[in-house]
Protein backbone atom coordinates (compact mmCIF):
# COMPACT_ATOMS: atom_id res chain seq x y z
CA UNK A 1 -44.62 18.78 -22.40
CA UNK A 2 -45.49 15.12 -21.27
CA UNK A 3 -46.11 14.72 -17.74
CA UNK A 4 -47.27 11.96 -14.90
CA UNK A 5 -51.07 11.21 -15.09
CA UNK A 6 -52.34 11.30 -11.94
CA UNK A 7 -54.26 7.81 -11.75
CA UNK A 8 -50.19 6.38 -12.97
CA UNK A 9 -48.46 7.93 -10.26
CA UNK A 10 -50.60 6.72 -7.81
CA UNK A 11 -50.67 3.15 -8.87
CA UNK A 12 -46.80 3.45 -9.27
CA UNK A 13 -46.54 4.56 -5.68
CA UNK A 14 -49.08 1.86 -4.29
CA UNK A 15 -47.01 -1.08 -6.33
CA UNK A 16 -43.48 0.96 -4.82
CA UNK A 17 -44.75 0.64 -1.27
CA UNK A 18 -46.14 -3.47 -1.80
CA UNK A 19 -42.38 -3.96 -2.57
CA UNK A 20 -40.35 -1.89 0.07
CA UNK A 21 -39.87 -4.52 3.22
CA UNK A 22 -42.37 -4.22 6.10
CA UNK A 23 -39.85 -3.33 9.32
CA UNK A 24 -40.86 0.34 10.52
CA UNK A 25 -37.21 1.38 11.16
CA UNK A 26 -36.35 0.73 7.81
CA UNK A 27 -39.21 2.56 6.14
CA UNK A 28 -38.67 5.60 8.22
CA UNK A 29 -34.89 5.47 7.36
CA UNK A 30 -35.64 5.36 3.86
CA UNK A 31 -38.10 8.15 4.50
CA UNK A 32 -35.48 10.39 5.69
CA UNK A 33 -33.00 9.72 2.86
CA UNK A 34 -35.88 10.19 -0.05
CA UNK A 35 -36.59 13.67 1.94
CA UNK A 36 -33.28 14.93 1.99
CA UNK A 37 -32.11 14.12 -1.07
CA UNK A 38 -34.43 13.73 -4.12
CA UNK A 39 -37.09 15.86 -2.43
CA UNK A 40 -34.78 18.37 -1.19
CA UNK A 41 -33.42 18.66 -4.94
CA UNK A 42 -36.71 18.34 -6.41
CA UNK A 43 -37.87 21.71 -4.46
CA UNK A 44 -34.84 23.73 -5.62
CA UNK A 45 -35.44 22.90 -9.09
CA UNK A 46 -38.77 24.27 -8.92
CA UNK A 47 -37.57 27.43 -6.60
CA UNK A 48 -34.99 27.90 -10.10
CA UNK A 49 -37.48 27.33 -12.10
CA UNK A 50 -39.59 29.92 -11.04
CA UNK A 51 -36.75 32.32 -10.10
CA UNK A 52 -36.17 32.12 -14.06
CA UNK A 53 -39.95 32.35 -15.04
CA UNK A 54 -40.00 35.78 -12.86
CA UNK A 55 -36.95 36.85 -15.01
CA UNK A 56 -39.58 37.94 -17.86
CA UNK A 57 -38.43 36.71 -21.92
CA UNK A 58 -40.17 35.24 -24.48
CA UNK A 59 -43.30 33.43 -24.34
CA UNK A 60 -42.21 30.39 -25.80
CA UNK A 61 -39.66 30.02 -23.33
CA UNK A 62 -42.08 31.04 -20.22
CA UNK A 63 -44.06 28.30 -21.50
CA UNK A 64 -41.64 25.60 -21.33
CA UNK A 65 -40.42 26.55 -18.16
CA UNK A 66 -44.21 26.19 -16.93
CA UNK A 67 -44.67 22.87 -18.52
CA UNK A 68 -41.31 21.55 -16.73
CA UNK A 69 -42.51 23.40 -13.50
CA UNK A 70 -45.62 20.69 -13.76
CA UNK A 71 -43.89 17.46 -14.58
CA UNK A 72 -40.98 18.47 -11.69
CA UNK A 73 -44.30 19.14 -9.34
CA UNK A 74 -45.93 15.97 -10.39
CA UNK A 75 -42.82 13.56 -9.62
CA UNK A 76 -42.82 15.68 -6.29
CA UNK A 77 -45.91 15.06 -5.53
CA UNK A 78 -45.20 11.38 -6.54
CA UNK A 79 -42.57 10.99 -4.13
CA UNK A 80 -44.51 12.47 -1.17
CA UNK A 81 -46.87 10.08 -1.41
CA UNK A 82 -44.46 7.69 -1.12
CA UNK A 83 -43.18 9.40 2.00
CA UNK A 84 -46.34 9.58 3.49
CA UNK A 85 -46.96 5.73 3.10
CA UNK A 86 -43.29 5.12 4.27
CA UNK A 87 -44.33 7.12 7.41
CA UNK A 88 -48.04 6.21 7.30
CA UNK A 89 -49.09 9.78 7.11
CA UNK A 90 -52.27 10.57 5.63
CA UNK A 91 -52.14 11.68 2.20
CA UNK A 92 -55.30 13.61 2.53
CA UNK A 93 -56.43 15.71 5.58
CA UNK A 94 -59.82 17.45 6.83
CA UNK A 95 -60.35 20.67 8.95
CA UNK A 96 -57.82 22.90 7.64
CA UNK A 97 -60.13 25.73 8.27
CA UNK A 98 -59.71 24.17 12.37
CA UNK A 99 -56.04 24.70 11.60
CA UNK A 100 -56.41 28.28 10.08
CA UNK A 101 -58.92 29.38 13.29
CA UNK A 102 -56.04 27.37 15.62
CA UNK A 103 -53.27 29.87 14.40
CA UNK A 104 -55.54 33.24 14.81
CA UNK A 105 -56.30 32.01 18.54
CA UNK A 106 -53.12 31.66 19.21
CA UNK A 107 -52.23 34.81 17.79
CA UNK A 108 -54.98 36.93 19.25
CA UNK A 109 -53.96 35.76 22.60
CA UNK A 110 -50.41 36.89 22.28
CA UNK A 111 -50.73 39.76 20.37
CA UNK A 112 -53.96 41.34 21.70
CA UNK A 113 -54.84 42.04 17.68
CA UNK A 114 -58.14 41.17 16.79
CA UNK A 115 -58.50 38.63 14.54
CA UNK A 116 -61.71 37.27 12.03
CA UNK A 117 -61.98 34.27 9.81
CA UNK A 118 -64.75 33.74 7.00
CA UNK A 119 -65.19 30.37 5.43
CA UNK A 120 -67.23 29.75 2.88
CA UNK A 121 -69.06 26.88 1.51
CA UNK A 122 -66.38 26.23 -1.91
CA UNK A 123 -63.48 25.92 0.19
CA UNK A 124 -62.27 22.24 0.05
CA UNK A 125 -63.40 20.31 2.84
CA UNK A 126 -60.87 17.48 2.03
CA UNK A 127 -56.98 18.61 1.55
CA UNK A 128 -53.53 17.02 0.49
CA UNK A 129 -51.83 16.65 3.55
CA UNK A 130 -48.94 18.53 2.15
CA UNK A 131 -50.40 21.29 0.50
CA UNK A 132 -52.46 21.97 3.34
CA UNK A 133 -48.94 22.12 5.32
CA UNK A 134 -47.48 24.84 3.13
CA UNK A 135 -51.18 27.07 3.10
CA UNK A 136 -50.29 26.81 6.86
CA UNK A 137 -46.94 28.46 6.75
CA UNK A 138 -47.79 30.95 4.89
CA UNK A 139 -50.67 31.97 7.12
CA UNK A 140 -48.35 31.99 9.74
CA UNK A 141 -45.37 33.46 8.23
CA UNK A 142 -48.24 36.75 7.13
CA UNK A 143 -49.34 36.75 10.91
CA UNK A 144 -45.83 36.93 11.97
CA UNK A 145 -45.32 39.94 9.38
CA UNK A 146 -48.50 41.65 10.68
CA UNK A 147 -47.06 41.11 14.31
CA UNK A 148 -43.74 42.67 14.09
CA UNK A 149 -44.03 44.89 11.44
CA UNK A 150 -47.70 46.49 10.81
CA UNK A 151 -48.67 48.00 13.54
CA UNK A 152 -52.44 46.51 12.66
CA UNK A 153 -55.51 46.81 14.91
CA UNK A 154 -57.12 43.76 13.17
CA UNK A 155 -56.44 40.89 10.77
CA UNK A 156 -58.83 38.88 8.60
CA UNK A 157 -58.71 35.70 6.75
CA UNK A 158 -60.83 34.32 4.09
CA UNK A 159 -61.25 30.78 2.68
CA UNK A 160 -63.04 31.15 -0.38
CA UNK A 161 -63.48 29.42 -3.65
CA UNK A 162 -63.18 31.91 -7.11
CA UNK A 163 -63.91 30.53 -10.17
CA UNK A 164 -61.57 27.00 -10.44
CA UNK A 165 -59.21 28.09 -7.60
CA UNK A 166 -59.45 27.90 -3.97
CA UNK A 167 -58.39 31.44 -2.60
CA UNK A 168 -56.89 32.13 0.52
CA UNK A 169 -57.08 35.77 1.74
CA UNK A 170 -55.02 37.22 4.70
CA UNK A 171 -55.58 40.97 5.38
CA UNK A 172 -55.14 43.60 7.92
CA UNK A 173 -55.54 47.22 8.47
CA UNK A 174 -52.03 48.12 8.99
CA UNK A 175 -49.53 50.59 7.85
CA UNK A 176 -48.44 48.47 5.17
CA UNK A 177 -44.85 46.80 4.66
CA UNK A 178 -42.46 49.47 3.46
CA UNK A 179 -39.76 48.47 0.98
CA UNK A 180 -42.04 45.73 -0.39
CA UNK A 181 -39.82 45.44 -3.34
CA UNK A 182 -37.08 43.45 -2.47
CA UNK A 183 -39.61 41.99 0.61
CA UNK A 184 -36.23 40.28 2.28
CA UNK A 185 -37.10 41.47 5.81
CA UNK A 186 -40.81 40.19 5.70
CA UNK A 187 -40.42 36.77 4.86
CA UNK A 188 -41.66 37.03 1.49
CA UNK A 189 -39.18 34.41 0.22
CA UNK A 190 -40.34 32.08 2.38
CA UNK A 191 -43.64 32.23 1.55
CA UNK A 192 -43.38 32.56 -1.94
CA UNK A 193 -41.11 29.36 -1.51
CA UNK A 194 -43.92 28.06 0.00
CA UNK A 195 -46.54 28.80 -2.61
CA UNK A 196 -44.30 27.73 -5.36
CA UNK A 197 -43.97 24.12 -3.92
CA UNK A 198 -47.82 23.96 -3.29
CA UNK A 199 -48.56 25.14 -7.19
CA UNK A 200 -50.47 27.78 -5.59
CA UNK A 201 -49.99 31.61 -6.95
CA UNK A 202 -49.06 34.29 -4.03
CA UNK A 203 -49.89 37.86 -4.67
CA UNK A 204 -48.97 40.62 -1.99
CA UNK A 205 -50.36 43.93 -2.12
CA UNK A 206 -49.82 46.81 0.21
CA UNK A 207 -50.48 50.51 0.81
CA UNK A 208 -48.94 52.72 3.35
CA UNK A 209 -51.43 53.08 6.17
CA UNK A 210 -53.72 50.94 4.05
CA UNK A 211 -52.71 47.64 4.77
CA UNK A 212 -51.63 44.44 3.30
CA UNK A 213 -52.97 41.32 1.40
CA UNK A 214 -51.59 38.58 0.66
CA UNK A 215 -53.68 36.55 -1.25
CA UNK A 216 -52.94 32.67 -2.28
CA UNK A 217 -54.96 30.90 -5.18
CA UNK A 218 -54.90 27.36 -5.81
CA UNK A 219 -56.48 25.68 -8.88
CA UNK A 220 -58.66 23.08 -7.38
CA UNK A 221 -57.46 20.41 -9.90
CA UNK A 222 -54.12 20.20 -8.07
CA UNK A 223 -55.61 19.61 -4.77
């Protein structure tokens, strides 16, 4: 299915902002109203679109639903550029591992739970502002799980690059998250939410008195 080339979108977002008038009130104004409406309808299309990709079927129709989950991510993507030159946000950031180590130290100090994190030498140095954003919340929405529900002695996060994708690893040593099924009271929506609208794939594994992982993976060509 066609989508947005990369190299258009940008140059169709550069030529957008050269036309929009220069007065900040009015850019952040038309910030807000891009946000909360096309963006806002943008992600639930995607959310339903992978709601219905879950659902199982036929190939075929698992395929489609993939190809219209990139062109709706794509025109996304398009349109937070946009937002980010409307707000003069960078569309790029560095030192999300900084960010990462920020969230442990703040967690180790309220929690008392000891806390690890291993980057290695693949993990992008150089991030999309907003896909760096979401990789946040879900590290923090797993650290929130570990610290009112696991009972863990230790947590551990890797930043690691496998194969294409960059791979995100948060693990601890737990009990494990009972009823993991329908995941409601863990905030497993949330992050999968999360993952869905930074084309990254979430997978969440856990034992009793084993632990959990929840590992992200995102291809490297989207970031």
């Amino acid at each position: 299915m066609p989508g947005v080339f990369a190299g258009d979108a940008d140059d169709g977002a550069a030529a957008i902002l050269s036309e929009i008038p220069g007065d900040p009130e009015t850019r952040r104004w038309l910030a807000r109203e891009l946000h909360d409406t096309v963006g806002t309808a943008l992600s639930g299309m995607l959310l339903e679109m992978e709601f219905l990709k879950r659902q199982g079927g036929e190939s075929g129709i698992r395929a489609d639903i993939e190809g219209l989950q990139s062109s709706t991510r794509e025109v996304l993507q398009t349109l937070r550029r946009l937002l980010s030159g409307l707000r003069e946000e960078p569309t790029h950031v560095t030192g999300f591992a900084e960010g990462v180590y920020d969230l442990l130290a703040r967690f180790e100090r309220h929690t008392g739970i000891q806390t690890s994190l291993v980057a290695d030498e693949g993990w992008p140095h150089r991030m999309a502002g907003r896909t760096a954003h979401h990789l946040l919340r879900i590290v923090d929405e797993a650290l929130q799980n570990v610290r009112r529900h696991s009972y863990a002695r230790s947590v551990e996060i890797t930043l690691a690059q496998i194969g294409e994708d960059a791979v995100l690893t948060i693990r601890d040593d737990g009990r494990g998250l009972q009823g993991l099924a329908d995941g409601q009271g863990y905030g497993i929506t949330g992050m999968q939410e999360y993952a869905v609208l930074a084309g990254c794939e979430l997978r969440i594994e856990s034992f009793p008195e084993r632990g959990t992982a929840v590992t992200v993976s995102l291809p490297l060509e989207r970031n």
